[in-house]
Protein backbone atom coordinates (compact mmCIF):
# COMPACT_ATOMS: atom_id res chain seq x y z
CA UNK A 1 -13.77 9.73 -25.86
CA UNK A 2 -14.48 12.11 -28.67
CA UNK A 3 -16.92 9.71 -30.09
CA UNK A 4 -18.84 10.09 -26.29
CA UNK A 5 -18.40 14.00 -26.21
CA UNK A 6 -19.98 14.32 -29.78
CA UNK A 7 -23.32 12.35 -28.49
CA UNK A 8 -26.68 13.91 -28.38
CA UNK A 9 -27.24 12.69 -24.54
CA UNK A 10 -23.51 13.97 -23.52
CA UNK A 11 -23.14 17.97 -22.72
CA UNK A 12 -19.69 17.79 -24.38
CA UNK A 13 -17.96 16.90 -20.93
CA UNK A 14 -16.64 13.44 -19.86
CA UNK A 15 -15.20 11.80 -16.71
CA UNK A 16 -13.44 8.80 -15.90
CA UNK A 17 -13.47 6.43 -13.04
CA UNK A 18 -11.82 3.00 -12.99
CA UNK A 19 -10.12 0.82 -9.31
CA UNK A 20 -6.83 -0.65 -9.93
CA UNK A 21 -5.70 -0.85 -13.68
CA UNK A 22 -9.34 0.75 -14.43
CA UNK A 23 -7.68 3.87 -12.14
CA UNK A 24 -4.30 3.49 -13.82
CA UNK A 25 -6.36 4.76 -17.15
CA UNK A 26 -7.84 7.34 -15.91
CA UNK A 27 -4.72 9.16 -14.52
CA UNK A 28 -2.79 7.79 -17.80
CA UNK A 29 -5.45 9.49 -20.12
CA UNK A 30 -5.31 12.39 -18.42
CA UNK A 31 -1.74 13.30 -18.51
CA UNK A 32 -2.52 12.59 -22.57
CA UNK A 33 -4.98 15.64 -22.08
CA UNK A 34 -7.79 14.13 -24.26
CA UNK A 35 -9.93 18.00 -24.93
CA UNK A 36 -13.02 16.48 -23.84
CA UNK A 37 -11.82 14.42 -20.21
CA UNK A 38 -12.98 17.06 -17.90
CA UNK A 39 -12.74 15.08 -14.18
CA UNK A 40 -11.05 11.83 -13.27
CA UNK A 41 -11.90 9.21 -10.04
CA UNK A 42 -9.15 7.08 -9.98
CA UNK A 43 -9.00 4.04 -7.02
CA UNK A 44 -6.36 1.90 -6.05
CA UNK A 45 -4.12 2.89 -8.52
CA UNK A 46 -0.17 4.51 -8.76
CA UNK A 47 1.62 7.11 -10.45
CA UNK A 48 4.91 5.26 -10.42
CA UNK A 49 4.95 1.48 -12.08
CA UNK A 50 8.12 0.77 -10.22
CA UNK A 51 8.33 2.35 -6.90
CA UNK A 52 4.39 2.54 -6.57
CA UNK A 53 3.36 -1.14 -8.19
CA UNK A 54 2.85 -4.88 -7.61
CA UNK A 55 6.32 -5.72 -9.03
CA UNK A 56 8.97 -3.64 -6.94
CA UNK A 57 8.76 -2.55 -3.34
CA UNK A 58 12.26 -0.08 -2.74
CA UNK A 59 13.69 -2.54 -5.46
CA UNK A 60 12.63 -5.71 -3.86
CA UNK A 61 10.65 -8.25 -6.03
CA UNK A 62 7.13 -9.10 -4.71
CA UNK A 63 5.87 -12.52 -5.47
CA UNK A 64 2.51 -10.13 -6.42
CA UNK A 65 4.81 -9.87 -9.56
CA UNK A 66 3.92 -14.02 -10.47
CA UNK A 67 0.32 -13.69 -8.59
CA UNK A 68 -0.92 -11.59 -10.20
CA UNK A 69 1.30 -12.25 -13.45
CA UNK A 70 0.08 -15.65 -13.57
CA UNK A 71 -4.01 -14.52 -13.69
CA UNK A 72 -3.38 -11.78 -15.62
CA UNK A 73 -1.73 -14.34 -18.23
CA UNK A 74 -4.69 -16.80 -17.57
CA UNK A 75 -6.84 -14.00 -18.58
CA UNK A 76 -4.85 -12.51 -21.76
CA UNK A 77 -5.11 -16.04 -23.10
CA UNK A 78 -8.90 -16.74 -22.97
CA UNK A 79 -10.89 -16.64 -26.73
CA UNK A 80 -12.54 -14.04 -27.86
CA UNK A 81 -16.46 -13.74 -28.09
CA UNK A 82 -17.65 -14.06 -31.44
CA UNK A 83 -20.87 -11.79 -30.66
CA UNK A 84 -18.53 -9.06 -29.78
CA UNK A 85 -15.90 -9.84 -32.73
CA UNK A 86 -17.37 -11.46 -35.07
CA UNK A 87 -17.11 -14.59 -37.47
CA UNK A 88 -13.28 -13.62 -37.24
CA UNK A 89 -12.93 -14.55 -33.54
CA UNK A 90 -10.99 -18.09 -33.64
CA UNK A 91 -8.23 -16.62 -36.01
CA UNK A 92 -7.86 -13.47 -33.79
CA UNK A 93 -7.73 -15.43 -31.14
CA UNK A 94 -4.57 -17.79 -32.18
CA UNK A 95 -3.11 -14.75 -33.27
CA UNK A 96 -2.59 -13.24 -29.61
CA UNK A 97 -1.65 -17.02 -28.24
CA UNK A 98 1.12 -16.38 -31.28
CA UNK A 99 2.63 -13.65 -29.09
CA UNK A 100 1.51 -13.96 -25.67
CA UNK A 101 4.38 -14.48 -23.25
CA UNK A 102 3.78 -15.01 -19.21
CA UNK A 103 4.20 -11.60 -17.87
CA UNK A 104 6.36 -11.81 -15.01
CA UNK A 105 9.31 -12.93 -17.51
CA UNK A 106 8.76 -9.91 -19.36
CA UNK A 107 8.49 -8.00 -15.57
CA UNK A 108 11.64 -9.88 -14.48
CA UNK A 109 13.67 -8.78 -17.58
CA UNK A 110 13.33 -5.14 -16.02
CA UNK A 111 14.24 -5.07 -12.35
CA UNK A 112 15.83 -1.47 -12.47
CA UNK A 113 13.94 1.74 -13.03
CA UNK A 114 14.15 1.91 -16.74
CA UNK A 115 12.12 3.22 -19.81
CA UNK A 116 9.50 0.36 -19.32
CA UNK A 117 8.10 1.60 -16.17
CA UNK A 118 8.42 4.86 -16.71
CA UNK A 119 6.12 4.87 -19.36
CA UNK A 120 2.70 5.09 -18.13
CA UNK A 121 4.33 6.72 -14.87
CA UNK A 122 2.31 9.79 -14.62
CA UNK A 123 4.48 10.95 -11.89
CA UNK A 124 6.78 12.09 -14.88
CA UNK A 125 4.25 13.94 -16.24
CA UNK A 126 2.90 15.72 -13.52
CA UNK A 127 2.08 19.18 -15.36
CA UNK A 128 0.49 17.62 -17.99
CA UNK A 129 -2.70 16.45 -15.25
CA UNK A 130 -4.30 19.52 -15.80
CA UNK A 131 -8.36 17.95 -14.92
CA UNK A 132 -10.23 17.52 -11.22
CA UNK A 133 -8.72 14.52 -9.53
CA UNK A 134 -10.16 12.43 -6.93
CA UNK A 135 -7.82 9.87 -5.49
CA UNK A 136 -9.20 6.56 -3.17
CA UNK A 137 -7.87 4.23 -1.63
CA UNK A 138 -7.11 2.32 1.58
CA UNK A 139 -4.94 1.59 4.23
CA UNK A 140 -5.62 -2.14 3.69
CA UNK A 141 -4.56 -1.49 -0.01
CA UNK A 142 -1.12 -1.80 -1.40
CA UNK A 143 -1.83 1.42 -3.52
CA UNK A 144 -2.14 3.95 -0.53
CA UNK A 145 0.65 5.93 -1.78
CA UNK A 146 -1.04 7.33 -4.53
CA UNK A 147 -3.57 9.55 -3.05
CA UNK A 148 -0.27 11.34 -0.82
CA UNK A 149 1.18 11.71 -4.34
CA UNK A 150 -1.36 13.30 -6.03
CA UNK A 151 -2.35 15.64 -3.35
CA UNK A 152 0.87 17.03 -2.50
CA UNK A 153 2.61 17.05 -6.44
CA UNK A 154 -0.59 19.38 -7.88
CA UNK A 155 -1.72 20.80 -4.65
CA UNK A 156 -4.45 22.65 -6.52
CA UNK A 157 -8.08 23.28 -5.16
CA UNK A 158 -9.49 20.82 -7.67
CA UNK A 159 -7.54 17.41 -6.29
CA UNK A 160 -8.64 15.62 -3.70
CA UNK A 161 -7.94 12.25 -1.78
CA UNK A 162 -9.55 9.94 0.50
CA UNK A 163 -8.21 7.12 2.49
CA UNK A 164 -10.67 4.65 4.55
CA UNK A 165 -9.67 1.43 6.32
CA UNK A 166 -10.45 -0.60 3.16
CA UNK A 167 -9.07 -3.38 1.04
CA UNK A 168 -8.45 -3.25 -3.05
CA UNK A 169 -12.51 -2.57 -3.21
CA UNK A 170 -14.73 0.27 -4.04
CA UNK A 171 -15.23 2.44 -0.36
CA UNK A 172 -19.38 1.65 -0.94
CA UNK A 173 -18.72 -2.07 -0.50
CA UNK A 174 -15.42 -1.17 1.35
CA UNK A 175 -13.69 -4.23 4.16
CA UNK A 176 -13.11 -4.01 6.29
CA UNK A 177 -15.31 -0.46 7.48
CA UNK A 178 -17.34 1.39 7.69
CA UNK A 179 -18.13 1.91 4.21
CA UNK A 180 -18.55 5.26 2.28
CA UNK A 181 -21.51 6.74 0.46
CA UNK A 182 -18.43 6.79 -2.31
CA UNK A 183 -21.51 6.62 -4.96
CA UNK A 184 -22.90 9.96 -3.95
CA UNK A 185 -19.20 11.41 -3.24
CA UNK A 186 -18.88 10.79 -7.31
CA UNK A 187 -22.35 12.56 -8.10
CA UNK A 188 -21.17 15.34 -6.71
CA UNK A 189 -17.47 14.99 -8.34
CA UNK A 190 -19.28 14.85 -11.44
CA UNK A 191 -22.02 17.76 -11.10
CA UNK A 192 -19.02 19.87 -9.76
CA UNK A 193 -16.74 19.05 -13.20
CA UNK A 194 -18.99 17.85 -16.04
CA UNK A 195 -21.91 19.73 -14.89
CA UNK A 196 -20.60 22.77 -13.49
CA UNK A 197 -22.84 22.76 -10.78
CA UNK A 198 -21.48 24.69 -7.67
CA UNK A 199 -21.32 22.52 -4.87
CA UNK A 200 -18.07 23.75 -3.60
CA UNK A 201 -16.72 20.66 -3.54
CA UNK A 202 -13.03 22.54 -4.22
CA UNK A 203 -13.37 24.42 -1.15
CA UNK A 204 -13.32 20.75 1.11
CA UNK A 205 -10.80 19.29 2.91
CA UNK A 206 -7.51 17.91 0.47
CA UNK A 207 -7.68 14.93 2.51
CA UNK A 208 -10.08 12.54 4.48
CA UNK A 209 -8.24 10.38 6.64
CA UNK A 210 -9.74 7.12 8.62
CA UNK A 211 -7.60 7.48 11.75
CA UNK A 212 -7.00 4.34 12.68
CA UNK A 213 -7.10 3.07 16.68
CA UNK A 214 -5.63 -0.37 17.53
CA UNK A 215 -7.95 -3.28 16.91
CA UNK A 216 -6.31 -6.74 17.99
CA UNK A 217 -4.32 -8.06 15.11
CA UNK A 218 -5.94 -11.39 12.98
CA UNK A 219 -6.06 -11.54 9.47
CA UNK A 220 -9.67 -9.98 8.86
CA UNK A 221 -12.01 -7.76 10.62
CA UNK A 222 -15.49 -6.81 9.06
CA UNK A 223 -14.75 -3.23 10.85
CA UNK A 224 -11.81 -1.08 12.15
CA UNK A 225 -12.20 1.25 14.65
CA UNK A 226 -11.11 5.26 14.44
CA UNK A 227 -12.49 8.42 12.98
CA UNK A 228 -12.53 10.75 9.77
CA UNK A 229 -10.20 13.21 9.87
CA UNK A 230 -9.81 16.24 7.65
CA UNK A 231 -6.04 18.05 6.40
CA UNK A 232 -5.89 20.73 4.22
CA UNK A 233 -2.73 19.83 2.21
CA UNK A 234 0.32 16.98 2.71
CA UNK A 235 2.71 17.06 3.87
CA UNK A 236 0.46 18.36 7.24
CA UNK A 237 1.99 20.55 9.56
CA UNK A 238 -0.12 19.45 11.90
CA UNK A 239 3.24 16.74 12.94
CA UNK A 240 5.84 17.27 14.83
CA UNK A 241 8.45 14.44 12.89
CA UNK A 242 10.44 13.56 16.63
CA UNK A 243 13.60 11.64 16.03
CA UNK A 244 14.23 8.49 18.00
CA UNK A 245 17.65 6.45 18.30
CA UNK A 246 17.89 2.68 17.34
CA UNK A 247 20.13 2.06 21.07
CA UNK A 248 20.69 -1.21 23.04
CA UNK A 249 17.76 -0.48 25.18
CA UNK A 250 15.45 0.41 22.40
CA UNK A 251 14.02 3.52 21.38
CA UNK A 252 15.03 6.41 22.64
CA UNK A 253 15.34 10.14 22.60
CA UNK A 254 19.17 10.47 23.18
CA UNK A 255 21.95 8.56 21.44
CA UNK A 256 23.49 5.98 23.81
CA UNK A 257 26.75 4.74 23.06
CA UNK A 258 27.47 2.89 20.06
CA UNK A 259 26.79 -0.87 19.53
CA UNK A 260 26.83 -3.42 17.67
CA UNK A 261 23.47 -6.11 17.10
CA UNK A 262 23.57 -8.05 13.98
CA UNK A 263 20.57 -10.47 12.48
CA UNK A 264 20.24 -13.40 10.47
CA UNK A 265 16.50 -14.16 9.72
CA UNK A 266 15.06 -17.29 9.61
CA UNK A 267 13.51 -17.35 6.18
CA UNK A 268 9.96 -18.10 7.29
CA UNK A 269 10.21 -14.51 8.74
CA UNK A 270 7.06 -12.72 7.08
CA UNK A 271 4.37 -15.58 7.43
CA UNK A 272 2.73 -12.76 9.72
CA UNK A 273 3.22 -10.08 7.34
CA UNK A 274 0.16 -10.67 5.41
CA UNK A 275 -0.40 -9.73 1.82
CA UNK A 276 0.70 -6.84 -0.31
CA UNK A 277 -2.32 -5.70 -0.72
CA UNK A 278 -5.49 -7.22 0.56
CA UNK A 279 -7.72 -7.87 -2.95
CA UNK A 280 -10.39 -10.31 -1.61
CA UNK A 281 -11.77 -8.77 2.65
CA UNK A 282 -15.08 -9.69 1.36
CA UNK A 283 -15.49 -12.86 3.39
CA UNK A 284 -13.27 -14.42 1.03
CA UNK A 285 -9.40 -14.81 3.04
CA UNK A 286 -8.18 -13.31 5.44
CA UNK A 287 -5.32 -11.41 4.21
CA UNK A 288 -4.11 -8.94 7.04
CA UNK A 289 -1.22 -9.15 8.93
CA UNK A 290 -1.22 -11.28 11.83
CA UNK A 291 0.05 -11.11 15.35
CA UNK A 292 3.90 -9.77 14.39
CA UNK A 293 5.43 -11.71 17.46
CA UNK A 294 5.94 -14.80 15.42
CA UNK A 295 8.07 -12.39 12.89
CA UNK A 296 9.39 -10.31 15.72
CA UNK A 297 11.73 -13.34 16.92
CA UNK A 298 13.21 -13.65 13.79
CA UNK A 299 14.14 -9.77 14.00
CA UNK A 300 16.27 -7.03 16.08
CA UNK A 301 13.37 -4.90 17.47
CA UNK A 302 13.39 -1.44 19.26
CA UNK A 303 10.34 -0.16 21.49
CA UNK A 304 9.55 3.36 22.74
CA UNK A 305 8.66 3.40 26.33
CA UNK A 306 5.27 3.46 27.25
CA UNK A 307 2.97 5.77 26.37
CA UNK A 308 1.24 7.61 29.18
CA UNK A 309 -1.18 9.92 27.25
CA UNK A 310 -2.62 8.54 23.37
CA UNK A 311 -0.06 9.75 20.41
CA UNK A 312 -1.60 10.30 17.18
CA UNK A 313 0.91 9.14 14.13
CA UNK A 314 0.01 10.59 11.15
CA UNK A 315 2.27 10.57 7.85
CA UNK A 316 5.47 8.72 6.57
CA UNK A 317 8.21 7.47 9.32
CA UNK A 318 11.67 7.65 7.55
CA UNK A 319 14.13 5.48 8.87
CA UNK A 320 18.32 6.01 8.72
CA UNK A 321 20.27 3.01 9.28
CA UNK A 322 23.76 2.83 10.15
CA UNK A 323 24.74 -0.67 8.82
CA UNK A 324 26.97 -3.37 7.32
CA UNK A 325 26.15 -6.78 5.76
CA UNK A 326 28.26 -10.01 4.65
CA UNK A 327 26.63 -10.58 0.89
CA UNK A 328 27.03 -8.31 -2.03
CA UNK A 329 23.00 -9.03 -2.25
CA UNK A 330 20.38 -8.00 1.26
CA UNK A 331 17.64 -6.62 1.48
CA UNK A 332 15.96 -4.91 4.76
CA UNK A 333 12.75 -5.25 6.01
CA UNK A 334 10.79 -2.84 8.32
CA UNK A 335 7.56 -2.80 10.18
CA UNK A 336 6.29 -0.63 12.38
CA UNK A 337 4.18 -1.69 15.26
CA UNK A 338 2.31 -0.78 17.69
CA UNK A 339 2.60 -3.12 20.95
CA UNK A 340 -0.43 -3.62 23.21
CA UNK A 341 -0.36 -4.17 27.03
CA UNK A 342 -0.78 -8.17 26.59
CA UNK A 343 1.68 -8.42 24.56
CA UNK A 344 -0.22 -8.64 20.99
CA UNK A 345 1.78 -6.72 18.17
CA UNK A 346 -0.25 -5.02 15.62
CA UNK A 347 1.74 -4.24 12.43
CA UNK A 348 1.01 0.01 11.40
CA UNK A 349 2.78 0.24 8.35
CA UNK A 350 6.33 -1.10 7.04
CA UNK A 351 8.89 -0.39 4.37
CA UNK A 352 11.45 -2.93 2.54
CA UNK A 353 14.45 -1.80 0.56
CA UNK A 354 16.84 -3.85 -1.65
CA UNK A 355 20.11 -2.73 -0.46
CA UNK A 356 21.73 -2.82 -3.79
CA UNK A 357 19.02 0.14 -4.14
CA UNK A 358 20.30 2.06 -1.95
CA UNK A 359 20.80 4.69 -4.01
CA UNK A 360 19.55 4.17 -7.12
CA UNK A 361 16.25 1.97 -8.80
CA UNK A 362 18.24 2.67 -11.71
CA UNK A 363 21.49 2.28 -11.24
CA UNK A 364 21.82 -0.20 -8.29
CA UNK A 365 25.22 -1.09 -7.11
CA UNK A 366 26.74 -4.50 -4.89
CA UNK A 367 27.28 -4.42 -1.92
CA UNK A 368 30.38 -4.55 -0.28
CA UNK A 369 30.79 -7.23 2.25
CA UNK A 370 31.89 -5.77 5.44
CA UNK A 371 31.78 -2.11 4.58
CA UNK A 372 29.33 0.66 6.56
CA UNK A 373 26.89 2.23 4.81
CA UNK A 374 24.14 4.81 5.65
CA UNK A 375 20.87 4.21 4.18
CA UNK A 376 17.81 5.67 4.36
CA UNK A 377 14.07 3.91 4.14
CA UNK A 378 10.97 5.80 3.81
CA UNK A 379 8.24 3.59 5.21
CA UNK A 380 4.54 3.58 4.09
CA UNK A 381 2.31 6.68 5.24
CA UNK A 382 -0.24 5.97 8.09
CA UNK A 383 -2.34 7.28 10.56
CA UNK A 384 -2.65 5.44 14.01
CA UNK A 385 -3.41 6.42 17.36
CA UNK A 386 -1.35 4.92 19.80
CA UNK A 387 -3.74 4.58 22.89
CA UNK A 388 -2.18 4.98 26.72
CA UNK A 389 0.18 1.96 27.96
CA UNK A 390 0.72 0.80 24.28
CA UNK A 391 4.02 1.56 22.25
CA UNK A 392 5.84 1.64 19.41
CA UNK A 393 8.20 -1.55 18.17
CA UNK A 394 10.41 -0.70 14.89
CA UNK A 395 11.40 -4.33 13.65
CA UNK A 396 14.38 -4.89 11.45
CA UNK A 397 14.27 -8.63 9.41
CA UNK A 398 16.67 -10.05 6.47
CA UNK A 399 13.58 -11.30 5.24
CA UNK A 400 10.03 -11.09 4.20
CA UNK A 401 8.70 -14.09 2.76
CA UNK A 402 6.27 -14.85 1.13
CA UNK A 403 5.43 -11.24 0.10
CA UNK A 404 8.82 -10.42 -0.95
CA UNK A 405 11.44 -12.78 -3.05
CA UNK A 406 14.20 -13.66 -0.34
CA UNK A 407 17.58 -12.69 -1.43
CA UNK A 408 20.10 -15.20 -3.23
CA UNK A 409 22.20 -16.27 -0.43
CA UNK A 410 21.37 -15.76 4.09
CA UNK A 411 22.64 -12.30 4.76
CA UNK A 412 23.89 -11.16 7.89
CA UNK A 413 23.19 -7.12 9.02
CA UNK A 414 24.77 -5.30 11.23
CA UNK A 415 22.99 -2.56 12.86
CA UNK A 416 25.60 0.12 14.38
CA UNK A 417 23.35 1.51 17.05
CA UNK A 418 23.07 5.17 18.28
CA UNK A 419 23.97 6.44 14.91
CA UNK A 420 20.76 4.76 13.16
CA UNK A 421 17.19 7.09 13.73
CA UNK A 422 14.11 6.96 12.41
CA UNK A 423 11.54 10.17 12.38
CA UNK A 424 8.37 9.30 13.55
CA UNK A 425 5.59 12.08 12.52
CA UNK A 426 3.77 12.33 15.64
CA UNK A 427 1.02 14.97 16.79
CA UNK A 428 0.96 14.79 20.74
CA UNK A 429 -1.78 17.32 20.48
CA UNK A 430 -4.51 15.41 18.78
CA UNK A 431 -5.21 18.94 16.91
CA UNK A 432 -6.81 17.45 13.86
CA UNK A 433 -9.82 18.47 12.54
CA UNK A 434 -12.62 16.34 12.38
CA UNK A 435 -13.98 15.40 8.73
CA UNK A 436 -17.55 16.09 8.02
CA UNK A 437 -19.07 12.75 8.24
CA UNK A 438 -19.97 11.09 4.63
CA UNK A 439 -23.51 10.04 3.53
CA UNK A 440 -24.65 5.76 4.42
CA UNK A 441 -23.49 3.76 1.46
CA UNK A 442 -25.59 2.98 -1.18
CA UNK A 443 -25.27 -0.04 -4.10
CA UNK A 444 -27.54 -2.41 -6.09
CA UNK A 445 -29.83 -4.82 -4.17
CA UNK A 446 -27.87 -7.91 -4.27
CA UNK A 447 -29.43 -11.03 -5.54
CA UNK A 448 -30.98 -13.15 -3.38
CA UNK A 449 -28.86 -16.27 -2.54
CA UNK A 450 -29.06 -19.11 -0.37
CA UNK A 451 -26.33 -20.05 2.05
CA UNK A 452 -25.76 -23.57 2.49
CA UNK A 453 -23.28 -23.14 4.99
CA UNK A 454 -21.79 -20.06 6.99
CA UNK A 455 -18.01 -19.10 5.71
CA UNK A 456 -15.32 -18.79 7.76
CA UNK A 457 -11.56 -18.92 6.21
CA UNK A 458 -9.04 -18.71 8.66
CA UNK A 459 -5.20 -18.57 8.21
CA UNK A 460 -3.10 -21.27 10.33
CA UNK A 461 0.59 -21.39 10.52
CA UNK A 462 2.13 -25.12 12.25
CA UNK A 463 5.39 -25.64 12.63
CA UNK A 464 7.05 -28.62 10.91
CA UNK A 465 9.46 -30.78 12.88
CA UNK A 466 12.22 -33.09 11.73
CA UNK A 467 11.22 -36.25 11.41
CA UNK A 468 8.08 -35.41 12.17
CA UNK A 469 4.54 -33.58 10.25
CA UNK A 470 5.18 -30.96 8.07
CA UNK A 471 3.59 -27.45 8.61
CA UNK A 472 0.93 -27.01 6.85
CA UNK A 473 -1.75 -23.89 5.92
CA UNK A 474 -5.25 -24.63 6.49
CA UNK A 475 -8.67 -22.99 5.70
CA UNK A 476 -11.77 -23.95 7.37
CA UNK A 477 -14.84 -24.25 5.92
């Protein structure tokens, strides 16, 4: 970085931008507070390794951990190119096969909260990012979370986020849309920071939201309907957080009294779930949760009643269960849904927590078989707008396979109802500001390709049946 600052083309004044590990770099770098990194763009990306990662989900192992553990090792152990390196390459090259190990063993060996993830967790560090920040992402991402973090930890002028209805891509090619003009939303990051050019880009919005409306749920869409909105800080207090009661009858504003509804899920609950974060929307899988009826039957669920007038969601629900399990090991998984007038569930957002983790990623404790406790799970943030006769489901599984390892033996949980809430951050109102609307989106002329045949991939789940055909996952052509 010095070597770029010290350049006759260069004003003295660098930036970095980077998606995924590229933003992990940039926030990473700047809490190392390099003299010349003046601005960073970071996409996709986390300030927490553990909480806020592809490994652990509320202490629960994602099988992102092998996925993308496996590539990642498939990549590590390519050679090196010998017009970048040299005559050298071949012996540099057995030299890293030497002492490359698969990654998710070295993952697995730290499943608590420990040194290992902290490091590189700029949300240790905090104070120390002292440059601009403008955090991306989207709500078809697994690395949401980030741009809430950022925003409301500095709360300064100079940091920014922005959240569209896209996958792990850049918002200019962003799937599903619209997409951004994100390429002239970084010229102007740039002539603001490096350039000192005053565009009053400070004195905008801390957040752009895409406020999402409900769009029938199926594993891809090439757009998602809703609308920019703008919030000057997060937490808003633009919400009013309403608490609802888990009861028998479902979700309610009053405690009823208190009962008992235990679950044992079938462990192909979560083949509707869809992925932890949605890398390839371009045309390429669909990878967005399906209809969550299928996952629904293999869960206790609660439902508002029906909504008369639309109620704009907006923010993090935080659920408090009242509960009791048979297994020292269980973990709990939560979606939140919103439920159409035929019938079609659309999952909003979720949460999972490893119940050993109940009160520590550090210091996790058994469980003991039999015994209540109170736990609390913060789900995802969101913003939906629940339209008139739609309404929200809370859905409460044992399991969440394939995105999350299941646990080592079936658990049973007991849910002790009218003691167990959840806060739902609502704004009956609607009194959000509309976001000024950004420029088209720009990129490079593709190059000019000829289709042979149209693409379509489509996700099929069959029952097997004893004695019978398997199930089976297809994708057409």
């Amino acid at each position: 970085m010095a070597w770029l600052a010290s350049q006759s083309w260069c004003n003295g004044n660098v930036g970095m931008i980077g998606i995924s590990w590229g933003g992990f770099n940039g926030l990473q770098t700047a809490a190392r507070q390099a003299p010349a990194l003046k601005a960073v763009i970071t996409l996709c990306a986390t300030v927490d390794r553990y909480s806020d990662d592809m490994h652990y989900m509320g202490g629960s192992l994602l099988t992102d951990d092998m996925d993308w553990g496996g590539s990642f090792y498939s990549v590590a152990g390519l050679p090196l190119d010998p017009a970048m390196v040299g005559a050298g390459w071949k012996e540099q090259w057995l030299s890293r096969l030497d002492v490359l190990e698969p990654f998710p063993a070295k993952w697995l060996q730290h499943q608590r909260r420990d040194d290992f993830w902290e490091h590189g967790s700029v949300c240790e560090v905090y104070s120390k990012l002292n440059c601009p920040i403008l955090a991306v992402s989207g709500w078809a991402d697994g690395y949401t979370g980030v741009v809430f973090r950022l925003v409301e930890a500095l709360n300064r002028p100079d940091v920014k986020g922005i959240v569209g209805p896209w996958g792990h891509l850049y918002p200019h090619r962003g799937v599903p849309g619209p997409a951004i003009g994100f390429l002239q939303e970084c010229v102007r990051w740039w002539d603001r920071w490096l350039k000192n050019k005053q565009n009053k880009v400070e004195d905008e919005p801390a957040l752009r939201l895409w406020l999402q409306e409900y769009a029938p749920p199926k594993g891809h869409y090439d757009m998602r309907p809703g609308r920019w909105i703008a919030l000057d800080g997060w937490p808003t207090n633009k919400t009013d957080r309403t608490l609802w009661r888990l009861n028998s009858v479902g979700l309610t504003r009053s405690a009823d009294a208190e009962t008992v509804i235990a679950i044992k899920s079938p462990q192909t609950t979560g083949l509707a779930q869809g992925e932890w974060t949605a890398y390839a929307l371009c045309k390429v899988a669909p990878e967005l949760p399906l209809d969550q009826r299928r996952d629904d039957a293999g869960s206790l669920t609660f439902d508002t009643p029906v909504f008369e007038e639309p109620a704009t969601l907006i923010g993090s629900p935080l659920l408090e269960l009242d509960l009791s399990v048979d297994q020292p090991f269980a973990l709990v998984s939560v979606r939140l849904s919103d439920v159409a007038p035929d019938g079609a569930v659309r999952r909003v957002t979720y949460g999972l927590l490893n119940l050993t983790h109940r009160e520590s990623h550090s210091s996790p404790a058994k469980l003991e078989p039999g015994r209540r406790y109170e736990v609390k799970l913060r789900l995802n943030e969101a913003a939906h707008v629940f339209g008139p006769g739609h309404k929200v489901r809370v859905s409460i599984s044992t399991v969440s396979f394939p995105m999350t390892w299941p646990s080592p033996k079936e658990a049973t949980l007991s849910v002790y109802t009218g003691k167990s809430t959840i806060e739902l951050p609502f704004a009956m109102d609607r009194s959000f500001s509309e976001a000024a609307p950004f420029e088209v989106a720009e990129y490079a002329r593709p190059r000019p390709v000829t289709v042979i045949r149209p693409e379509a991939d489509t996700i099929e789940i069959l029952p097997g049946f004893a004695g019978g055909s398997k199930g089976r996952a297809s994708s057409a052509p």
